[in-house]
Protein backbone atom coordinates (compact mmCIF):
# COMPACT_ATOMS: atom_id res chain seq x y z
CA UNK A 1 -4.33 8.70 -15.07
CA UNK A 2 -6.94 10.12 -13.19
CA UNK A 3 -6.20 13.14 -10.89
CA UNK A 4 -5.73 11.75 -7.33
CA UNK A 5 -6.23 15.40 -5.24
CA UNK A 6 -9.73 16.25 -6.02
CA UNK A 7 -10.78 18.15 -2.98
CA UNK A 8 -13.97 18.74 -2.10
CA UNK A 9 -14.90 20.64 1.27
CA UNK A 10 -18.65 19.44 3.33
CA UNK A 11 -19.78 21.82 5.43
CA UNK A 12 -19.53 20.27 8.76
CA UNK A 13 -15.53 19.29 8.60
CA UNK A 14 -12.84 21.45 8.28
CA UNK A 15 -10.94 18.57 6.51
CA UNK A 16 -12.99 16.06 4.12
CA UNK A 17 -12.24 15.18 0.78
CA UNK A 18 -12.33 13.01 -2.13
CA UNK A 19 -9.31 10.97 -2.12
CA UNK A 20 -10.14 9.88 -5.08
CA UNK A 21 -12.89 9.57 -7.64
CA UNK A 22 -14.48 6.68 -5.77
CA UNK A 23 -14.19 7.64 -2.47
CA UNK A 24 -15.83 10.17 0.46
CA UNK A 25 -15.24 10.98 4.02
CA UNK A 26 -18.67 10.07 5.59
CA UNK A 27 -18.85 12.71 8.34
CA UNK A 28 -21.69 10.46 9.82
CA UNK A 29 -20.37 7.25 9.56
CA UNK A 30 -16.79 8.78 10.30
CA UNK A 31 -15.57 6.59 7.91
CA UNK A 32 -13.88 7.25 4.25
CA UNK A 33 -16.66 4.87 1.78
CA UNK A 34 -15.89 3.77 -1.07
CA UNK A 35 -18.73 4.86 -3.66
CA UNK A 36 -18.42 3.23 -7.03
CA UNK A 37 -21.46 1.22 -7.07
CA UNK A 38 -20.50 -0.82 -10.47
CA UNK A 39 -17.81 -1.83 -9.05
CA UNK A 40 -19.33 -2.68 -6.26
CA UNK A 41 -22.29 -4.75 -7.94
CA UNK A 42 -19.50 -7.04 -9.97
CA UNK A 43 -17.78 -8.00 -6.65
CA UNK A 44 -20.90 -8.51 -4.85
CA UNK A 45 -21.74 -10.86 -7.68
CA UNK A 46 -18.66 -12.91 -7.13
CA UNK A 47 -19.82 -15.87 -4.88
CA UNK A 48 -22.23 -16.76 -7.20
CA UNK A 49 -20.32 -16.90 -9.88
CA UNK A 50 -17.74 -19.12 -8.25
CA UNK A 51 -20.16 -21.44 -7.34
CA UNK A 52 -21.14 -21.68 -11.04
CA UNK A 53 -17.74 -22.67 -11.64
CA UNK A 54 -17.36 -25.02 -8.92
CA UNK A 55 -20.44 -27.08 -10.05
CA UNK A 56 -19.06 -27.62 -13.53
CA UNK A 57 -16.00 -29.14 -11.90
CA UNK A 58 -18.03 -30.80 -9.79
CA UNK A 59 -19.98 -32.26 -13.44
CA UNK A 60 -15.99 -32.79 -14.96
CA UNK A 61 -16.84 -29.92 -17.17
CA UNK A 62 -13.85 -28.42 -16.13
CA UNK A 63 -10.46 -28.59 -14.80
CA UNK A 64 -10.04 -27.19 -10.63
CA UNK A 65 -7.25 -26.02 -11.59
CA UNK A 66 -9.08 -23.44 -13.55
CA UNK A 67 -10.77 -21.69 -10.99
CA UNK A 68 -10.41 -18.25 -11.11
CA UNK A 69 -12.58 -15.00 -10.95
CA UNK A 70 -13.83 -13.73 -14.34
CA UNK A 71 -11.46 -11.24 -15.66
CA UNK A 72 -13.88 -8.44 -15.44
CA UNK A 73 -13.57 -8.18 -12.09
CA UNK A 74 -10.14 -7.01 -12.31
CA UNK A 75 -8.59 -3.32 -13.30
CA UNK A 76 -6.39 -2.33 -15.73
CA UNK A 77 -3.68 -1.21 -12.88
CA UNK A 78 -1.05 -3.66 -12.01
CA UNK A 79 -0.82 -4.75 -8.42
CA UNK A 80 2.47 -3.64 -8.31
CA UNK A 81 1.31 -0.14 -9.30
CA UNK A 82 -0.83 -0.16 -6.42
CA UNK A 83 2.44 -1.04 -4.12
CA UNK A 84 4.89 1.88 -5.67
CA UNK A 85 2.00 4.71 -6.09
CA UNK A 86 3.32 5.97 -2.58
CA UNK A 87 6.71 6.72 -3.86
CA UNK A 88 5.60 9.59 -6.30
CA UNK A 89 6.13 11.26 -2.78
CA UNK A 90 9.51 10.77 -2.27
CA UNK A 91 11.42 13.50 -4.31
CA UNK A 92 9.65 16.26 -2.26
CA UNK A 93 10.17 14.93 1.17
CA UNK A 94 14.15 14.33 0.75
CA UNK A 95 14.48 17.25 -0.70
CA UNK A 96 13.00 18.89 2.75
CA UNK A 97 15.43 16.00 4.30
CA UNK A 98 18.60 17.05 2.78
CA UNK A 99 17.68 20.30 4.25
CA UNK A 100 18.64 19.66 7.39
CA UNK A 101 21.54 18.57 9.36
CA UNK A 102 20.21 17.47 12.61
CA UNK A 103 19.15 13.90 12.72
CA UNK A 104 15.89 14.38 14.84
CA UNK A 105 15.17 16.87 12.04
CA UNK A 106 15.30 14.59 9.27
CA UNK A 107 13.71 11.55 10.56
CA UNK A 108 10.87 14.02 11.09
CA UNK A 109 10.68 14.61 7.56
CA UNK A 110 10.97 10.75 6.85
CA UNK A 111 7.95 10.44 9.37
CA UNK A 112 6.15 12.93 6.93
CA UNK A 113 6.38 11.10 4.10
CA UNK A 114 4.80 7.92 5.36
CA UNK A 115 1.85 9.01 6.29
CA UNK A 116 1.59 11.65 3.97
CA UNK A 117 1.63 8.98 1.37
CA UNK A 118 -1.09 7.02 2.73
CA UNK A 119 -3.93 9.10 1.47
CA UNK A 120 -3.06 7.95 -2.08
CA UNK A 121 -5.59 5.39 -1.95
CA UNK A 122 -6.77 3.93 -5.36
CA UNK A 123 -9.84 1.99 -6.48
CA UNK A 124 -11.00 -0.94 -5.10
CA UNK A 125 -10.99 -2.91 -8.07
CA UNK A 126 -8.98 -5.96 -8.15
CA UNK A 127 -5.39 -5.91 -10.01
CA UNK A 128 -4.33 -8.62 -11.64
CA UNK A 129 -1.19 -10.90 -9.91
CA UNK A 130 2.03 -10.04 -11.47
CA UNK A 131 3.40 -13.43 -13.38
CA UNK A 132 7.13 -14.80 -12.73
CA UNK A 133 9.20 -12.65 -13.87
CA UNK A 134 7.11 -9.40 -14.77
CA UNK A 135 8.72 -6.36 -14.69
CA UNK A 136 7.85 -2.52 -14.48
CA UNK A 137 9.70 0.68 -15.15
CA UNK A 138 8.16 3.93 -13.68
CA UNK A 139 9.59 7.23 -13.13
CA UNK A 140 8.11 10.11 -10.63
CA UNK A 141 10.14 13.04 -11.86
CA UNK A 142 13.68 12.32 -11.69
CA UNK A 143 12.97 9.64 -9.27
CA UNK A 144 13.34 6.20 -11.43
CA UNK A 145 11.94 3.10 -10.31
CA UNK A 146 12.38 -0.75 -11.31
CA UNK A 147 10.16 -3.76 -10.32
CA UNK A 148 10.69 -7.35 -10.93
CA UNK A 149 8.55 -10.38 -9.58
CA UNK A 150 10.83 -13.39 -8.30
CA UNK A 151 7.86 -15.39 -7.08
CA UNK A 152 4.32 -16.21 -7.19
CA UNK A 153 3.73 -18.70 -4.32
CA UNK A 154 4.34 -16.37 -1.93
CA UNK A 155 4.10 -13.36 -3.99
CA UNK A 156 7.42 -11.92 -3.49
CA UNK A 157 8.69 -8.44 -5.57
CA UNK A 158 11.56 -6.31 -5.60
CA UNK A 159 12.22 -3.21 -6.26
CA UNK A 160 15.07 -0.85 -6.69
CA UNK A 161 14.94 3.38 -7.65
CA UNK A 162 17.25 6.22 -7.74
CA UNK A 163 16.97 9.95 -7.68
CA UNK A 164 19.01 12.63 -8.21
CA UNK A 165 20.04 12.53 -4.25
CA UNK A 166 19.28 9.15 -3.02
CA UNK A 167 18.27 5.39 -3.40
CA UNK A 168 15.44 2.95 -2.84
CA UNK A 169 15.42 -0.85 -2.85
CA UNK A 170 13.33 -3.47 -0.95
CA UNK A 171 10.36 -6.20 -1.57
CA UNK A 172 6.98 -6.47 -1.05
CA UNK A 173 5.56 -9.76 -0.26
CA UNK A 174 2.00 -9.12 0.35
CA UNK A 175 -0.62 -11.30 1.89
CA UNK A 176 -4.28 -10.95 2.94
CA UNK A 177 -6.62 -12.17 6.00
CA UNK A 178 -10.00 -12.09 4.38
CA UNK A 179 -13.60 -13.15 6.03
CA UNK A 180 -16.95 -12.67 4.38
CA UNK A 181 -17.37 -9.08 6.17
CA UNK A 182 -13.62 -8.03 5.59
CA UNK A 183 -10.40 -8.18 4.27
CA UNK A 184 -7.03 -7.21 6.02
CA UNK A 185 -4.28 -6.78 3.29
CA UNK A 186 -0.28 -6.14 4.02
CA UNK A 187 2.09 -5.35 1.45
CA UNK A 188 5.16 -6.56 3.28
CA UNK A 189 7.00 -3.38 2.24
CA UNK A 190 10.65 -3.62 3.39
CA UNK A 191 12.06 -0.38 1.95
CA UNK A 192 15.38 1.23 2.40
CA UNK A 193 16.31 5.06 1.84
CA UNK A 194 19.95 5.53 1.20
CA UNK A 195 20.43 9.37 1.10
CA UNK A 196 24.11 10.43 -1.42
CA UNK A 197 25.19 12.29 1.77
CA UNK A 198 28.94 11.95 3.38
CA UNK A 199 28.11 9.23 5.76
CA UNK A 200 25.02 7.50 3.55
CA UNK A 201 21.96 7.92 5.90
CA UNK A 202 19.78 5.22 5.70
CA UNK A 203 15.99 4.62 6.77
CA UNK A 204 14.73 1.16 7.08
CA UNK A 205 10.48 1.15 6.91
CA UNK A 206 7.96 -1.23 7.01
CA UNK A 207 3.89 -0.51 5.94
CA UNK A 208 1.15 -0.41 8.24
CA UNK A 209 -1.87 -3.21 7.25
CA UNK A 210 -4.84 -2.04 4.71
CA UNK A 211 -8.46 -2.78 6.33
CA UNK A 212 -11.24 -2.91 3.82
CA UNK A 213 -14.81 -3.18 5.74
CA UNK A 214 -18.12 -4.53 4.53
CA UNK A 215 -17.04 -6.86 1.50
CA UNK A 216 -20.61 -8.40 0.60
CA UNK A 217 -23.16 -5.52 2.27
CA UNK A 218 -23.31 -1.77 3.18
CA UNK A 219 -21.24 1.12 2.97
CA UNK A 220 -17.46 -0.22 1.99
CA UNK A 221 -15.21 1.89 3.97
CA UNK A 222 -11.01 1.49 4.17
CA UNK A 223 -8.67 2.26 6.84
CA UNK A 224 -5.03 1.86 8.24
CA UNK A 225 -4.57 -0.11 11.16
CA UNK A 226 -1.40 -1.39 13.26
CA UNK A 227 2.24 0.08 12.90
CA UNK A 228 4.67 1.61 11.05
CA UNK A 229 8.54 1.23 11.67
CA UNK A 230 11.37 3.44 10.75
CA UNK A 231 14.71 3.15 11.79
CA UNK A 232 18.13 5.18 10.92
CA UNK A 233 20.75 2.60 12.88
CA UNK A 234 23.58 5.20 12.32
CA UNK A 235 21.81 7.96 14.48
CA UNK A 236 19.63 5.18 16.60
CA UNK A 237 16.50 6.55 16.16
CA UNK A 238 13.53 4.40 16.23
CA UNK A 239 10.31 5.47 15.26
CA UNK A 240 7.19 4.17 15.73
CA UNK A 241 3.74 5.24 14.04
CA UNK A 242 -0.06 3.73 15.38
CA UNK A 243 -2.54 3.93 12.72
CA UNK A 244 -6.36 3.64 14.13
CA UNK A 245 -5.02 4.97 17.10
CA UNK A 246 -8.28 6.15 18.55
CA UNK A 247 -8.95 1.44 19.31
CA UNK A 248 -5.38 2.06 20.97
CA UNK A 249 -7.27 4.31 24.20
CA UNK A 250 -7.94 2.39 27.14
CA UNK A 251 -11.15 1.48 28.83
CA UNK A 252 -10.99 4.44 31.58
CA UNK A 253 -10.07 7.21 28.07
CA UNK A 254 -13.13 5.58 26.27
CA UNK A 255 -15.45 5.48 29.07
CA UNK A 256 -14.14 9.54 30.54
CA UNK A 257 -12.85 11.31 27.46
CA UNK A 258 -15.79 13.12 25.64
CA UNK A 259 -13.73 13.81 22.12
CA UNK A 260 -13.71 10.47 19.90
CA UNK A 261 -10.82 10.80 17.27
CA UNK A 262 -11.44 10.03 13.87
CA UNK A 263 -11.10 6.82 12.29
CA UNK A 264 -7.90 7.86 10.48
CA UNK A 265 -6.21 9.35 13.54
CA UNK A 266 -2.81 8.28 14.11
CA UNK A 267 0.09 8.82 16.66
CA UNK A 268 3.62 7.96 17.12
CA UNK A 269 7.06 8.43 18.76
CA UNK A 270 10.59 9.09 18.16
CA UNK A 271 13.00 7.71 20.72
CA UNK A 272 16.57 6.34 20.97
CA UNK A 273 15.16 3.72 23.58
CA UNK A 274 15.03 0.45 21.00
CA UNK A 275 13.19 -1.70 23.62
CA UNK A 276 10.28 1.10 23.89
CA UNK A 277 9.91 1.15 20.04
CA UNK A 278 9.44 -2.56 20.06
CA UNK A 279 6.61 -2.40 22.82
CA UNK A 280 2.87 -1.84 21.05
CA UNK A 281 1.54 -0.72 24.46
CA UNK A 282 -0.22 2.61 25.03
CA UNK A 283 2.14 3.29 27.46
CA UNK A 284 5.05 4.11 25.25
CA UNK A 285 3.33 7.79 25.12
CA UNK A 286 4.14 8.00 28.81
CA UNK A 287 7.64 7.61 28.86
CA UNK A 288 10.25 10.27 29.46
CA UNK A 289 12.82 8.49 26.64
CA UNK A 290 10.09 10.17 24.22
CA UNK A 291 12.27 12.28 22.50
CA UNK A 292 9.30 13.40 19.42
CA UNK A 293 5.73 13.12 19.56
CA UNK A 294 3.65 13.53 16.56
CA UNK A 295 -0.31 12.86 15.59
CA UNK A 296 -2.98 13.65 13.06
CA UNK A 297 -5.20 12.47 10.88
CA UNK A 298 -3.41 10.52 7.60
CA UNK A 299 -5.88 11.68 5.08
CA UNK A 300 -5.43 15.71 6.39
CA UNK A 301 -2.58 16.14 7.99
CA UNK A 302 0.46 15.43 10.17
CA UNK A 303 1.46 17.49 13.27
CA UNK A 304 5.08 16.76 14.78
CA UNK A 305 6.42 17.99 17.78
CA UNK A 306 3.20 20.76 17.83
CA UNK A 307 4.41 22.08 14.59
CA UNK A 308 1.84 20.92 10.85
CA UNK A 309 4.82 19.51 8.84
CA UNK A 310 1.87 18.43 5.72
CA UNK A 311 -1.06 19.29 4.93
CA UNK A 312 -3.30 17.42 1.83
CA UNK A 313 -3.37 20.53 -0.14
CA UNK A 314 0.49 21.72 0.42
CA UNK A 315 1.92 19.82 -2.34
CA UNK A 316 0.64 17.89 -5.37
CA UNK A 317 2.82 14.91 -5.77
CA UNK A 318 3.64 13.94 -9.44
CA UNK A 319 2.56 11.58 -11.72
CA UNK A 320 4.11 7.85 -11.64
CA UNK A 321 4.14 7.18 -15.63
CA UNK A 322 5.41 4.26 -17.44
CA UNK A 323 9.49 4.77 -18.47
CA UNK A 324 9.98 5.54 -22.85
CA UNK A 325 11.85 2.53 -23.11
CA UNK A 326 10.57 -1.05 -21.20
CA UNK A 327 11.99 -4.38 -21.55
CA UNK A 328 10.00 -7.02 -22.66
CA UNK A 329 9.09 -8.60 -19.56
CA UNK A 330 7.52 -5.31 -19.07
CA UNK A 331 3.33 -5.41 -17.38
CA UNK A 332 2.26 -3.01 -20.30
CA UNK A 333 3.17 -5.35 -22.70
CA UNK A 334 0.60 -8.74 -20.78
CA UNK A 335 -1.85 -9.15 -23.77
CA UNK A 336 -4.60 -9.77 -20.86
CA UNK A 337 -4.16 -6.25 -19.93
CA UNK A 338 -3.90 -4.71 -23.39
CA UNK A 339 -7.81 -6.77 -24.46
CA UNK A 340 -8.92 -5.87 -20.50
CA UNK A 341 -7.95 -2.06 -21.72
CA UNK A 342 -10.03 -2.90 -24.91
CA UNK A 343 -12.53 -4.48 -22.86
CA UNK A 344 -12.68 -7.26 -25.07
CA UNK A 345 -13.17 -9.39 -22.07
CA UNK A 346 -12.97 -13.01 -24.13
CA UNK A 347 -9.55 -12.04 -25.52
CA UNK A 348 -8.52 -11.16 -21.99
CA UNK A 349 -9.48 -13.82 -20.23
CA UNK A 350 -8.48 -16.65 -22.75
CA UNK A 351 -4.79 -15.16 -22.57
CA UNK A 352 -4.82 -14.31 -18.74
CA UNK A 353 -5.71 -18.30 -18.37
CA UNK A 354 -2.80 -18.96 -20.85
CA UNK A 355 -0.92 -16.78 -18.25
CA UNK A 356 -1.57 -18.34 -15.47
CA UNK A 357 -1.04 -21.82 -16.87
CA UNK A 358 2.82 -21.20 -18.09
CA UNK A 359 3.26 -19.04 -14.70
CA UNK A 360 2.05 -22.10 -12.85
CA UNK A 361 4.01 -24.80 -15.05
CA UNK A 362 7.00 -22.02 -14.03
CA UNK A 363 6.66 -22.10 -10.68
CA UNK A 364 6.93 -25.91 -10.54
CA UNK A 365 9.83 -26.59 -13.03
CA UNK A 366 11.46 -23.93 -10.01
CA UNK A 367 10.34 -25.76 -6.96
CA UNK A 368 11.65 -28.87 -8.39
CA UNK A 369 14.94 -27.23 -9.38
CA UNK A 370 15.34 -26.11 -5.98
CA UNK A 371 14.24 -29.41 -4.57
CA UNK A 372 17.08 -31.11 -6.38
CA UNK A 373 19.62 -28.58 -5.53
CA UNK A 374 18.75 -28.53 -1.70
CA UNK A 375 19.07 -32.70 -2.01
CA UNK A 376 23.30 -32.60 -3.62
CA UNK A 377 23.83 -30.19 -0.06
């Protein structure tokens, strides 16, 4: 796997990067692009070759059921890689969190790791749709993690780790808003922390949404937008994170304040007021029931309470590898990945349509299972 903290200082920011390979912080555009132009040039080619498709169903040359986007558009990456990349953070911040004994303290930590995570953006190459049933095993250091997809139509996967000091488990069930000029993508992540400590702290979180800009033409550039949610019930804290941040100002800030944040600027609260967290208003940063304030920018850094808790270059997080031993339900073992790795792209896409037939065929022999049952109650 490719090395994810390539940094790379320009001369007129005191924090810029590569994120990755394929991306860069435009300074100018004060926007992180996306710069694979291959890439780029298949998915821009995409309409038109839908449309081929669509005439030869519209000449009976082919079945509707069998439209789909040629399989080199897609990446050898699972989407549910994509989904648990963030983890590979987790062993260093609850380490930091079992440090502490003060609540406030270690919700702070928790805090870090979210957005700390974020800037572990990958490519924007399309991953293939996990099938019924598809598993993964990873492991992040002695952190363990299992996947399993238990639905297609909505996507729906869960997921379940352990370290050496805590648990995970939780589903994703992504879905996407998409429009010629952009696409607006939310895991779904419901993901609980159970730390082994003598009264079993847990963290509840939810994920922010993904914005990609400028699908068809110019620069592609990515960003966070809306909220992030924490909660630890057994100390009532509630936190709240606003990605995008600088859209959240109001007319008379926009119009009077001379410093424009950057795009990736974020802020958030910690209070034990649980009808403040669930307000979105600006005006949550007003109240006295703020009990922690923190800001920054996700792809730099994260400043809580006044005090830098991360920093991009303060910690390397490991590699998320594939466990020794995998069941056979396992992602690594989908032939249309194994020819896509090959790129013998006519191998790959005659078995990812075999795929997608039985997972389809799956799905229904389900429904109609469940249809049945639903009609005996």
């Amino acid at each position: 796997m490719e090395n994810l903290h390539q940094k790379k200082i320009l001369p007129d920011s005191s924090y810029t990067y590569l994120a990755n390979n394929n991306y860069k912080l435009d300074v100018h555009d004060n926007a992180l692009v996306y710069t694979d132009e291959e890439v780029l040039t298949i998915q821009r080619s995409m309409p038109s070759e839908m449309m081929k498709q669509i005439l030869q169903v519209m000449v009976g040359s082919r079945s509707i059921n069998s439209l789909s986007p040629p399989i080199k558009v897609f990446t050898t990456s699972s989407l549910i890689f994509f989904y648990i990349i963030e983890f590979s953070y987790l062993n260093y911040f609850i380490k930091k969190v079992l440090e502490e004994k003060d609540p406030l303290k270690r919700i702070q930590w928790i805090i870090s790791y979210t957005i700390a995570s974020k800037h572990l953006i990958l490519t924007q190459e399309k991953p293939l749709d996990p099938v019924l049933g598809e598993t993964t095993q990873f492991q992040a250091d002695d952190l363990k993690i299992y996947t399993e997809c238990i639905s297609i139509s909505p996507i729906v996967v869960l997921f379940y780790g352990a370290g050496n000091n805590y648990k995970i488990s939780g589903y994703f069930e992504p879905r996407d808003s998409t429009t010629p000029i952009s696409n607006v993508s939310h895991k779904g992540m419901k993901l609980n922390i159970v730390l082994n400590d003598k009264i079993k702290t847990s963290y509840f979180i939810t994920s922010p949404q993904f914005q990609v800009n400028n699908l068809l033409t110019g620069k592609r550039n990515v960003n966070y937008i809306g909220t992030q949610e924490i909660i630890d019930k057994k100390n009532k804290l509630y936190c709240k994170t606003f990605y995008n941040a600088e859209s959240k100002k109001s007319i008379f800030d926009k119009v009077f304040t001379n410093k424009k944040d950057r795009f990736d600027f974020f802020k958030g609260i910690v209070t034990q007021n649980k009808m403040l967290f669930e307000s979105d208003s600006n005006e949550v940063f007003k109240s006295n029931e703020v009990i922690s304030y923190y800001e920054g920018n996700w792809l730099d850094f994260i400043m809580i309470d006044g005090t830098k808790t991360w920093k991009f270059d303060t910690y390397e997080p490991p590699e998320l590898i594939l466990q020794n031993q995998v069941i056979p339900s396992d992602n690594s073992l989908r032939n249309d990945y194994k020819f896509l790795k090959e790129k013998n792209l006519e191998l790959a896409q005659t078995w990812h349509n075999i795929l997608e037939e039985q997972d389809t065929e799956d799905q229904k022999k389900r429904d109609k299972f469940k249809a049945s049952k639903e009609a005996l109650v």
